[in-house]
Protein backbone atom coordinates (compact mmCIF):
# COMPACT_ATOMS: atom_id res chain seq x y z
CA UNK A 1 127.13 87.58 107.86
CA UNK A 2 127.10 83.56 106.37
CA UNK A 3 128.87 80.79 107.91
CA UNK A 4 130.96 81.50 104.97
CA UNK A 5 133.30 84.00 106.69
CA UNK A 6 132.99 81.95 109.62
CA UNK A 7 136.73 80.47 109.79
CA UNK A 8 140.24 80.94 108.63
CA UNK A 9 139.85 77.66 107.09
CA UNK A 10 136.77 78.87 104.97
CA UNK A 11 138.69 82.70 104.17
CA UNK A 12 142.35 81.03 102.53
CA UNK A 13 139.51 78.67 100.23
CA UNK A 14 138.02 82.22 98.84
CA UNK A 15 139.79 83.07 95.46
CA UNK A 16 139.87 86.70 95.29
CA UNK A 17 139.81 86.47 91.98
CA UNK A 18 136.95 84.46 91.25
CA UNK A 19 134.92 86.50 94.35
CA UNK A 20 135.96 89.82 92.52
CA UNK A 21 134.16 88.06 89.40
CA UNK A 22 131.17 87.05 90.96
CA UNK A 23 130.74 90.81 92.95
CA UNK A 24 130.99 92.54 89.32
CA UNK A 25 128.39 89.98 87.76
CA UNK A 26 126.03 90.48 91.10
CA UNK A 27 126.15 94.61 90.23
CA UNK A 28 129.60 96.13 92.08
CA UNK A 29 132.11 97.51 90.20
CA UNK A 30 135.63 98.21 90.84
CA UNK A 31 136.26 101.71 91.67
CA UNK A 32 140.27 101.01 92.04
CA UNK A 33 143.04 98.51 92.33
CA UNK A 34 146.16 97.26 92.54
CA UNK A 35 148.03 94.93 90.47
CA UNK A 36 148.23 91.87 92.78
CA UNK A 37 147.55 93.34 95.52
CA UNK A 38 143.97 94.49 95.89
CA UNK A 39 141.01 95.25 93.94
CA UNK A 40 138.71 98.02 95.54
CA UNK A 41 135.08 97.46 95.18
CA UNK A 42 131.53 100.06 95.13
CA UNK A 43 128.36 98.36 95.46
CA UNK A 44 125.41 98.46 93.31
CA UNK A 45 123.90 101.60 93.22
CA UNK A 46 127.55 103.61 94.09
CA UNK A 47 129.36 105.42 91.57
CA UNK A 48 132.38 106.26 92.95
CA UNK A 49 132.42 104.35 96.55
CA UNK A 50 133.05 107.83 98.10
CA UNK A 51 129.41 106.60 100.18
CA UNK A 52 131.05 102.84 100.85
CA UNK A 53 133.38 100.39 99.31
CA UNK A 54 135.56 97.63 100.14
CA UNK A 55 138.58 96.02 99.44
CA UNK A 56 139.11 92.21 98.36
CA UNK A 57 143.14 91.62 98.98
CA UNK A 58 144.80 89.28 96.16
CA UNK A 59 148.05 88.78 97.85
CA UNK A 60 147.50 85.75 100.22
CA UNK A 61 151.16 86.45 101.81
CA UNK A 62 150.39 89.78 102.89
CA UNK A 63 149.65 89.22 106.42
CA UNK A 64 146.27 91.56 106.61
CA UNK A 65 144.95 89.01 103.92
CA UNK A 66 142.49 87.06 106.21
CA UNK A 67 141.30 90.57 108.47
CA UNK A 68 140.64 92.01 104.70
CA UNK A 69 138.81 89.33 103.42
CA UNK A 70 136.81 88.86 106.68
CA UNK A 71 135.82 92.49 106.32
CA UNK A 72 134.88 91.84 102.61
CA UNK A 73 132.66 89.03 103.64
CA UNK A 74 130.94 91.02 106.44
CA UNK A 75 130.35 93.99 104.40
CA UNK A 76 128.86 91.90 100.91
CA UNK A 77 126.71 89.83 103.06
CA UNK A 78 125.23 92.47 105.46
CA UNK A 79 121.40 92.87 105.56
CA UNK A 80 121.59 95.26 102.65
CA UNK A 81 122.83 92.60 100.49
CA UNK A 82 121.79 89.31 102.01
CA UNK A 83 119.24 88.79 99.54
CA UNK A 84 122.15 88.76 96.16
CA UNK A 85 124.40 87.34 97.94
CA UNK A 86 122.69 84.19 99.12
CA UNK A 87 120.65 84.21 95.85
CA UNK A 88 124.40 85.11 93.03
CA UNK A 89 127.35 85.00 95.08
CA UNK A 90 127.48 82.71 97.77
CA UNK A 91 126.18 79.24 96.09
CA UNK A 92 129.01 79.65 93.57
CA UNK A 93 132.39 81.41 95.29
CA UNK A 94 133.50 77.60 96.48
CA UNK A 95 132.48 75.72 92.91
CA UNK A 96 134.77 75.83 89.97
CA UNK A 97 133.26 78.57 87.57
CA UNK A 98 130.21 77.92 86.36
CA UNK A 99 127.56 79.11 83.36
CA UNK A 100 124.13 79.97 84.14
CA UNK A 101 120.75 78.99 82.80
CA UNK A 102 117.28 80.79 83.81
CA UNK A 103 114.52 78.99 83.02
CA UNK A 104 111.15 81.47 83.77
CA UNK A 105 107.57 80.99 83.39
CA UNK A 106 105.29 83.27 84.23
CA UNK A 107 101.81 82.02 85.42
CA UNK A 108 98.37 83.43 86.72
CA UNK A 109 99.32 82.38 90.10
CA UNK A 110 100.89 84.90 92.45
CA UNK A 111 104.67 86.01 91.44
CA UNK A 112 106.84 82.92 92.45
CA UNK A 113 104.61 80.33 92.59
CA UNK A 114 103.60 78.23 90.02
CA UNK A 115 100.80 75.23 89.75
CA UNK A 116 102.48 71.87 90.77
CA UNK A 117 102.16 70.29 87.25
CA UNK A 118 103.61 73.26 85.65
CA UNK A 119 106.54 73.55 87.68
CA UNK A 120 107.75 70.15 87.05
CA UNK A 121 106.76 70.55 83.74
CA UNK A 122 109.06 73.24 83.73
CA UNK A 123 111.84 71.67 85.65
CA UNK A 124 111.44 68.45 83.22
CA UNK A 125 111.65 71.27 79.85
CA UNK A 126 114.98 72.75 81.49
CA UNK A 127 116.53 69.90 81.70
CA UNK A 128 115.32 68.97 78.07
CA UNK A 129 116.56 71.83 76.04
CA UNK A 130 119.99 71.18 77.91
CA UNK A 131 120.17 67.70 77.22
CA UNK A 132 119.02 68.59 73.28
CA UNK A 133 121.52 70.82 72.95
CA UNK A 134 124.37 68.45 74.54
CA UNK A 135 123.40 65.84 71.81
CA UNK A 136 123.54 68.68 68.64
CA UNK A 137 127.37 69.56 70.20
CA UNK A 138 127.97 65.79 69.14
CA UNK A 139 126.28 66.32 65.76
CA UNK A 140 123.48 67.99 64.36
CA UNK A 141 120.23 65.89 63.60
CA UNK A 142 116.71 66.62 62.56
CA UNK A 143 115.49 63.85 65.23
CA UNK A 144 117.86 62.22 67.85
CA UNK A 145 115.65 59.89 69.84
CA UNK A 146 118.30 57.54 71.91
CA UNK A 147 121.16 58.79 69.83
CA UNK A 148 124.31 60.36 71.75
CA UNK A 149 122.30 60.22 74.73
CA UNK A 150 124.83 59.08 77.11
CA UNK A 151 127.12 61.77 76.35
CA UNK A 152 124.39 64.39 77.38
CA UNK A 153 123.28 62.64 80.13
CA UNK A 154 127.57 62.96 81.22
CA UNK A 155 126.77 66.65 80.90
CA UNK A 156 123.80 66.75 83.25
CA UNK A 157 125.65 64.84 85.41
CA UNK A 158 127.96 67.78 86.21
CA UNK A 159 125.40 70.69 86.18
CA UNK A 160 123.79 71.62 89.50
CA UNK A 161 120.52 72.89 90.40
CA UNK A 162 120.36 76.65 92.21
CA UNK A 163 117.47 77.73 93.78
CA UNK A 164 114.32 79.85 92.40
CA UNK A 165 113.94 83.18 92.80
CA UNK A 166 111.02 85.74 92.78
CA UNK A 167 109.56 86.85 89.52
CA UNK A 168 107.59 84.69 87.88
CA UNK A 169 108.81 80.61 88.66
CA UNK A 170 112.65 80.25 88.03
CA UNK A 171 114.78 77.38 87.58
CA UNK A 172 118.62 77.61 87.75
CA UNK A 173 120.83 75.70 86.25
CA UNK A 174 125.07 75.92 86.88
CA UNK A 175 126.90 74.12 84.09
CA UNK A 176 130.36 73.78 84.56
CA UNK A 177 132.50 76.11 82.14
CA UNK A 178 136.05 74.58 83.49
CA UNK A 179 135.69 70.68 83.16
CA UNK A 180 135.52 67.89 80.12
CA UNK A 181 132.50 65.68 79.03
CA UNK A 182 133.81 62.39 78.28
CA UNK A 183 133.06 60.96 75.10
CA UNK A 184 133.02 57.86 76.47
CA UNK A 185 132.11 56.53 79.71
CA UNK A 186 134.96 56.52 82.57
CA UNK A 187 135.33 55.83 86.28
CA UNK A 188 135.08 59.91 86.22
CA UNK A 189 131.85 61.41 85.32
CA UNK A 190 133.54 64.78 85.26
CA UNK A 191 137.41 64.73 84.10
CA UNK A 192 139.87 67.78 84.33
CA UNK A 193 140.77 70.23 81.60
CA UNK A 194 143.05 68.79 78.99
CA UNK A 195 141.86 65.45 79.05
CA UNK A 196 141.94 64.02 75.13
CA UNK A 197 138.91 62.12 75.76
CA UNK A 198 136.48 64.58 76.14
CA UNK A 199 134.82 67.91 74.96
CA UNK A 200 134.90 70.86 76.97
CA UNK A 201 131.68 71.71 79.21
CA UNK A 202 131.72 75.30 77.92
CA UNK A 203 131.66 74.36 74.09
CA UNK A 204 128.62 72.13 74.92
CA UNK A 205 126.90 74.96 76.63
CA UNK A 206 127.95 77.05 73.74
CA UNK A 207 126.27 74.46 72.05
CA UNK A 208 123.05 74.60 73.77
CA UNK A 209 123.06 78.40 73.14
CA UNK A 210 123.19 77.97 69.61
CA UNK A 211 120.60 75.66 69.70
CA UNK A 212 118.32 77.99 71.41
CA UNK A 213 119.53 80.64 69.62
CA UNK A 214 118.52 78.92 66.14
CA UNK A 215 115.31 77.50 67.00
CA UNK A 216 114.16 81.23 68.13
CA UNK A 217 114.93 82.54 64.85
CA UNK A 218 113.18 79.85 63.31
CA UNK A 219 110.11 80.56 65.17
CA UNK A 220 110.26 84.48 64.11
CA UNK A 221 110.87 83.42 60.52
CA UNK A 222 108.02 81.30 60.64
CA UNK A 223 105.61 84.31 62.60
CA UNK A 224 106.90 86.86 59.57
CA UNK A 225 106.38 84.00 56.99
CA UNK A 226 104.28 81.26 57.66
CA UNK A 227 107.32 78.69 56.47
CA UNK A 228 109.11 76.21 58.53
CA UNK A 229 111.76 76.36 56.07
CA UNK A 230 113.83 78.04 59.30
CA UNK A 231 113.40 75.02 61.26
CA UNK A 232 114.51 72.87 58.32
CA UNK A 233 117.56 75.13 58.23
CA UNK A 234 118.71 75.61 61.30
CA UNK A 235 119.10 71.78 61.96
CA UNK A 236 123.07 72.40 60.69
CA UNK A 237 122.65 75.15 64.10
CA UNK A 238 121.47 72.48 66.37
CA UNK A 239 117.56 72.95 65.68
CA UNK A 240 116.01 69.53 65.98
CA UNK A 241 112.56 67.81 67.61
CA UNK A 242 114.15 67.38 70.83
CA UNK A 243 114.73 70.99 71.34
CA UNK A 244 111.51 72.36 69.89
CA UNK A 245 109.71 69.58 72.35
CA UNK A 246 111.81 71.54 75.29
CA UNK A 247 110.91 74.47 74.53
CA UNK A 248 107.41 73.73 73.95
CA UNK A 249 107.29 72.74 77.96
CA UNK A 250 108.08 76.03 78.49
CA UNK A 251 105.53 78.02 76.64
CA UNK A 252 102.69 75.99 76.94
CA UNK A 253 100.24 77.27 79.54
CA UNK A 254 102.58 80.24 80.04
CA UNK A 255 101.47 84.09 80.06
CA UNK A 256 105.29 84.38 78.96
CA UNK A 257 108.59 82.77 79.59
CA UNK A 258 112.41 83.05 78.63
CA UNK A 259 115.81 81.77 78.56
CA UNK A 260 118.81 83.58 80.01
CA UNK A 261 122.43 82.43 80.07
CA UNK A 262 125.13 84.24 81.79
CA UNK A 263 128.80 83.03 81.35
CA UNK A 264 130.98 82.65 84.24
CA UNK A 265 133.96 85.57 83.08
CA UNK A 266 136.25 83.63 85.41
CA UNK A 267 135.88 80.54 83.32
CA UNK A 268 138.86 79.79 80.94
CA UNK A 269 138.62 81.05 77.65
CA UNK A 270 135.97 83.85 76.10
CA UNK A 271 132.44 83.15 76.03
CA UNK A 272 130.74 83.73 72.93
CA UNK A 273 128.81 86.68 74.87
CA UNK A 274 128.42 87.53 78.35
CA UNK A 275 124.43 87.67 78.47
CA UNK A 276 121.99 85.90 76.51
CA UNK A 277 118.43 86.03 76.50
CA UNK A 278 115.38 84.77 74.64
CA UNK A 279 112.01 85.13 75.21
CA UNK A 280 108.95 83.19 74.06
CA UNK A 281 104.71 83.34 74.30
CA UNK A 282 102.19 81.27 74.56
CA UNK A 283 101.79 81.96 70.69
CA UNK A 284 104.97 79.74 70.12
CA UNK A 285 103.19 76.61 71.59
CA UNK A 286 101.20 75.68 67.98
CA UNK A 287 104.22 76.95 66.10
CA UNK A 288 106.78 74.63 68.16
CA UNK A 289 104.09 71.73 68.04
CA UNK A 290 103.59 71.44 64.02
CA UNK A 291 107.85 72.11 63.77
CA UNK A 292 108.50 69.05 65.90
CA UNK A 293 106.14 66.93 63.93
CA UNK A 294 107.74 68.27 61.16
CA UNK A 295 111.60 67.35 62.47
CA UNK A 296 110.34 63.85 63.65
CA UNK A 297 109.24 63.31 60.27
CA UNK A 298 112.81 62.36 59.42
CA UNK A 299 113.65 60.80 55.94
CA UNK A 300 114.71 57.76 56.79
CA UNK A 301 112.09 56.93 59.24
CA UNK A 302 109.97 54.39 57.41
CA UNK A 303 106.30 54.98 56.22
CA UNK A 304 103.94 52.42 57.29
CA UNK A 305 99.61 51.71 57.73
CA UNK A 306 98.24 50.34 60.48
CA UNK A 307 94.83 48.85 61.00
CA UNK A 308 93.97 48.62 65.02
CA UNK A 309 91.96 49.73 67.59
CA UNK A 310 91.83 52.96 69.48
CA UNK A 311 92.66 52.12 73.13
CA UNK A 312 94.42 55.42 74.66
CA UNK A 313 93.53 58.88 74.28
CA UNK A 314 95.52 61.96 75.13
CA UNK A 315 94.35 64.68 77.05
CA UNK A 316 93.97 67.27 73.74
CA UNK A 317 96.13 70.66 74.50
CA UNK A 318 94.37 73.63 72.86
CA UNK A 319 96.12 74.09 69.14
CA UNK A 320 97.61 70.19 69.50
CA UNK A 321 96.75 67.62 66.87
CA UNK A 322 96.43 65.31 69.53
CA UNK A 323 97.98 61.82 70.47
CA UNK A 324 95.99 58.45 70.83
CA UNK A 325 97.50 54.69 71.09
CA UNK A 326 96.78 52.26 68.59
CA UNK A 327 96.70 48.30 69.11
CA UNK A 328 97.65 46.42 65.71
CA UNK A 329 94.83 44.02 65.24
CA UNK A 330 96.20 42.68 61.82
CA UNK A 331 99.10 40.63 63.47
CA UNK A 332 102.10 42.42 61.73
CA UNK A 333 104.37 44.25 64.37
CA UNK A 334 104.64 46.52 65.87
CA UNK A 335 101.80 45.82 68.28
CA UNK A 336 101.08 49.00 69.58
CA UNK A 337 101.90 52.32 68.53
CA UNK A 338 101.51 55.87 69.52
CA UNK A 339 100.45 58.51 67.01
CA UNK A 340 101.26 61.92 66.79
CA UNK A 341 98.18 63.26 64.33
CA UNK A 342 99.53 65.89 61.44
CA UNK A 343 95.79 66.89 61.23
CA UNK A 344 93.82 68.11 64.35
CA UNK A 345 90.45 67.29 62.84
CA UNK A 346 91.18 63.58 62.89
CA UNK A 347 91.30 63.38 66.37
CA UNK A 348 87.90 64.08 66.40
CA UNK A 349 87.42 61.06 63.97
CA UNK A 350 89.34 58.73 66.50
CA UNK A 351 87.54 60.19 69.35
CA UNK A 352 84.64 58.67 67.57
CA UNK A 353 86.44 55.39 66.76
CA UNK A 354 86.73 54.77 70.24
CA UNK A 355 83.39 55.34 71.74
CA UNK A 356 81.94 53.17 68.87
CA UNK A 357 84.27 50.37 68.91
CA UNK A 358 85.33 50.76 65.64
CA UNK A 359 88.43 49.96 63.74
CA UNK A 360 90.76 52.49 62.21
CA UNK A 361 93.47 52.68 59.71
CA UNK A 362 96.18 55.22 60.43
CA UNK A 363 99.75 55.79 58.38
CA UNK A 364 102.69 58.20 59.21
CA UNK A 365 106.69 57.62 60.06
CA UNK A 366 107.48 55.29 62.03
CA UNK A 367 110.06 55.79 64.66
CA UNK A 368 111.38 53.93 67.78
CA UNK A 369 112.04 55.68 71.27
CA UNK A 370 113.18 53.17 73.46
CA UNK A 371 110.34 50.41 73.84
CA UNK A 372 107.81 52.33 72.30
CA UNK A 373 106.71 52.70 68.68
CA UNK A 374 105.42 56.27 66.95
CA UNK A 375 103.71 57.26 64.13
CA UNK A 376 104.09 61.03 63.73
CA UNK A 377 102.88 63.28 61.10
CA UNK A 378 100.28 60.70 60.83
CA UNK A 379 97.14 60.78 59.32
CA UNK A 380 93.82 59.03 60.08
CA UNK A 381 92.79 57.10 56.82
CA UNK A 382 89.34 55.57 57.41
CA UNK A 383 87.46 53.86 59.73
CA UNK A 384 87.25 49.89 58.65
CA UNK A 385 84.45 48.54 60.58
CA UNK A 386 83.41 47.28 63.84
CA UNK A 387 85.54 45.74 65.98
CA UNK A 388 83.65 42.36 66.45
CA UNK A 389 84.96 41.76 62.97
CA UNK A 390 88.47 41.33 64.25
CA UNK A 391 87.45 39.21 67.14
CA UNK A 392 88.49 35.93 65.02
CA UNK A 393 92.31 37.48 65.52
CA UNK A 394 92.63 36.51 68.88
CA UNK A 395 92.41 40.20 70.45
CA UNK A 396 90.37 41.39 72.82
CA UNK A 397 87.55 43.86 70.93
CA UNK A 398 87.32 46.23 73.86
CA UNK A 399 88.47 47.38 77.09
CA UNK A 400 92.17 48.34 78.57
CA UNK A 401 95.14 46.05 78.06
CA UNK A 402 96.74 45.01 81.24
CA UNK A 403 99.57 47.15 82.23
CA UNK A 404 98.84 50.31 79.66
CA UNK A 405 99.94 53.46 80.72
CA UNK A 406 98.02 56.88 80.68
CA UNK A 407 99.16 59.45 77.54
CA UNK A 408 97.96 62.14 79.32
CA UNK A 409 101.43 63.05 80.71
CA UNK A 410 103.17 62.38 77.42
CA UNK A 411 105.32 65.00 76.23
């Protein structure tokens, strides 16, 4: 028995409706009812409820309403089913309905535990794919960077965090399937249904769906063809660099992972499917690597050359081209960029630029995130000499800047 059933107060705020809802999606099943006045329920395991069921009353005027639904209460949260119901039921029978996300990773470490650094890698690559999907419900685009960012982050705002559960290292996440997303910022983070202003939280989790949805068919088109003609393709479906960058938190380091949504069938309207599920390997990191350079690569990103001096260098991830920072040493801005190599062997070559103090020309797209610069499917051009030849420019030939940051977390 919870606190839950504890008072009167606490029994008239359980919809019998929405608790009937969550009992079938936890494993019961109704084994009889009647119309508006009760719905009788076997638990898992019970085909019949001959061996034990129970009744959840509908009609709140009946006056055995509260005795019924105190029994209900007892009998779902017993020691039998503490476990589900703390972990399914009981988080969710006092929140307006909800939509579930799974986000698992299994690891070599024991079964629910994960290494510190992967888990909030994994936390961080939840909340990524969500927030890339929010931004394709807006409109569908090969790279986003800042772009309808505050409407996703209005999404987030509403979606709660449930706890993990054994089997592998799970992260939950309840989106709202009954509210509006503004379109533009209010006073409300969260409005009611109907507003004009806004889009509907379960057509942006659709659209998250369908983003996941396309960017796993991309990667088994590209497994059966060696093309990334899906990825390409499945922009229109919400495919873009943001999402294959989520995802790729999730694989990497993984023995195995996967994404499960579960619509809430209380929520208004029909969900596109009740249960969704898709599952990725650590062969999908390289795949999802080379597709996001290939998304960021948008076509009106500008091509550029840069001549500068290796001053960062990213921890290299096994099958990663590898990131380094560049400081501009020929005066023309940007200053300092960050490049995304198209070709792993060149990392080697800047690897070498940097313990020798020498000079290097790189070109790629350029792209802005914020404050910081990119060059991605880049290339490594040449090495142009030592840098003592560039002292005469005013920039320091060696050593950290003040106040760089580390690329080794970079995602």
């Amino acid at each position: 028995m919870t606190d839950l059933a504890s008072t009167e107060l606490d029994l008239w705020r359980v919809d019998p409706e929405r608790l009937t809802s969550l009992l079938i999606e936890a494993g019961w099943h109704i084994v009889g009812r009647r119309s508006g006045i009760y719905n009788r329920l076997a638990p898992p395991g019970e085909v019949d409820g001959r061996l034990g069921s129970f009744v959840v009353p509908l009609d709140r005027e009946a006056p055995e309403f509260i005795e019924l639904m105190q029994n209900v209460m007892r009998q779902a949260s017993s020691p039998t089913y503490k476990s589900l119901w703390a972990r399914a039921i009981a988080p969710r029978l006092f929140t307006e309905p909800t939509d579930e996300f799974r986000f698992r990773k299994e690891s070599a470490a024991p079964s629910g535990l994960i290494s510190w650094r992967d888990g909030e890698r994994l936390i961080s690559s939840a909340r990524k794919t969500l927030v890339a999907g929010a931004k394709s419900h807006m409109a569908p685009d090969r790279h986003f960077g800042n772009k309808h960012g505050q409407f996703a982050n209005r999404y987030l705002d509403a979606v709660m965090m449930g706890q993990t559960e054994p089997g592998g290292y799970i992260v939950k996440a309840f989106a709202p399937s009954a509210s509006t997303v503004p379109l533009r910022r209010t006073s409300d983070p969260v409005l009611d249904v109907g507003s004009a202003a806004g889009a509907s939280s379960r057509d942006v989790s659709q659209s998250v769906v369908r983003a996941l949805g396309a960017t796993v068919e991309a990667i088994q088109h590209y497994r059966t063809s060696g093309s990334f003609a899906g990825f390409d393709e499945g922009v229109r479906y919400g495919v873009s660099y943001e999402m294959a960058r989520a995802i790729l938190g999730i694989t990497e380091n993984s023995d195995g992972s996967d994404i499960t949504v579960e619509w809430d069938l209380s929520g208004p309207g029909n969900a596109e499917e009740s249960y969704s599920r898709y599952e990725f390997s650590g062969g999908d990191t390289p795949i999802l690597e080379k597709a996001a350079h290939r998304l960021a690569a948008a076509a009106e990103s500008s091509s550029i050359s840069v001549v500068g001096r290796v001053h960062l260098l990213a921890r290299k991830e096994v099958g990663s081209p590898g990131v380094f920072g560049v400081e501009n040493l020929k005066g023309n801005q940007p200053k300092k960029v960050r490049v995304r190599l198209a070709d792993e062997e060149e990392y080697h070559e800047a690897i070498r630029a940097y313990d020798e103090n020498l000079a290097v020309q790189v070109s790629g797209n350029l792209e802005r995130e914020g404050n910081l610069h990119w060059l991605y499917n880049a290339h490594l051009v040449r090495t142009v000499g030592h840098l003592d030849s560039f002292a005469a420019a005013g920039r320091p030939a060696s050593g950290e800047l003040r106040g760089q940051i580390s690329l080794d977390d970079l995602d």
